[in-house]
Protein backbone atom coordinates (compact mmCIF):
# COMPACT_ATOMS: atom_id res chain seq x y z
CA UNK A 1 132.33 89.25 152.02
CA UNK A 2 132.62 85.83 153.23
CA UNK A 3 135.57 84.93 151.66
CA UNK A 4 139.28 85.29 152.69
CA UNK A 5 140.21 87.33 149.70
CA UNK A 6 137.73 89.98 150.52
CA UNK A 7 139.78 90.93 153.67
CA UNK A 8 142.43 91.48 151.61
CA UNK A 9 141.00 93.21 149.09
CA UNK A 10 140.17 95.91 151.71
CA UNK A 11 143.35 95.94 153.51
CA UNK A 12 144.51 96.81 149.65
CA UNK A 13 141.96 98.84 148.67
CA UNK A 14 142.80 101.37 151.90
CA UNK A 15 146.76 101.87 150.82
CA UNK A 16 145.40 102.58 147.47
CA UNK A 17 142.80 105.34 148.67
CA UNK A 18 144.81 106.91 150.99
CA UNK A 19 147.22 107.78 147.84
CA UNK A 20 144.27 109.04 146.08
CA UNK A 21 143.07 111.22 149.06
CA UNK A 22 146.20 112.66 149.83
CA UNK A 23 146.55 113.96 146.20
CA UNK A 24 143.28 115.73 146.53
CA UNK A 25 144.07 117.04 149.51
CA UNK A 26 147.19 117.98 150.17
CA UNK A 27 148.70 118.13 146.70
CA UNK A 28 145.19 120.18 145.48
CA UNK A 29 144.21 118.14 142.84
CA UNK A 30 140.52 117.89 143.73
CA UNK A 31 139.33 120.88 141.54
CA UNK A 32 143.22 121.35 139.25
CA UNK A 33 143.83 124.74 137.37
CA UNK A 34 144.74 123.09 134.51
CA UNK A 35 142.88 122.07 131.27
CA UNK A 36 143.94 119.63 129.23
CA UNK A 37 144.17 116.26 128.82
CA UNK A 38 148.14 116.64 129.07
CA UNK A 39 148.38 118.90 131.73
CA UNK A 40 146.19 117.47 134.04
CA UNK A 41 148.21 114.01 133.51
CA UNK A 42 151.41 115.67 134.55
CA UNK A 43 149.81 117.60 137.06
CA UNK A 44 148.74 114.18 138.73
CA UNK A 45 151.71 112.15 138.16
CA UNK A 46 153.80 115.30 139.19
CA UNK A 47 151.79 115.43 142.75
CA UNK A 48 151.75 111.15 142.47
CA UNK A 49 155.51 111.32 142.70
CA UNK A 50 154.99 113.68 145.88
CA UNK A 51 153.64 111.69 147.71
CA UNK A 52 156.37 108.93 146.73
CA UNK A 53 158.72 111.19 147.97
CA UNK A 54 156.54 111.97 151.45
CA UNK A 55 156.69 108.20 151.90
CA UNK A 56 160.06 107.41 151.21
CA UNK A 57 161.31 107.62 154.60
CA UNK A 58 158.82 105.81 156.42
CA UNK A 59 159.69 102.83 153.88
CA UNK A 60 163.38 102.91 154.20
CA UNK A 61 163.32 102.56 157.62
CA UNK A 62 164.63 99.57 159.24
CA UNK A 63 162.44 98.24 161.90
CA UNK A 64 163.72 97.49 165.43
């Protein structure tokens, strides 16, 4: 923790759970209906792409 690359480490490691908690959440893959390898994979790239989409906007836009 005492290094510079820790801070940043964080800063990353909060974009990259926020993903993760909003496909548990809001997309409902914290318990899925599925079974299967397979369908559990497409499940969670299918709800992964979601939230692409969800964010989309907010990275397109042009700052003023």
């Amino acid at each position: 923790t005492r290094h510079s690359g820790y801070a940043v480490s964080q800063r990353i490691r909060k974009r990259i759970e926020e993903a993760f908690g909003w496909i548990k959440t809001v997309a409902g893959q914290d318990k899925t209906g599925f079974r299967g390898r397979d369908r559990v994979g497409w499940a969670f790239i299918f709800a992964a792409a979601a939230y692409n989409l969800v964010r989309l906007p907010k990275l397109l836009a042009v700052p003023t």
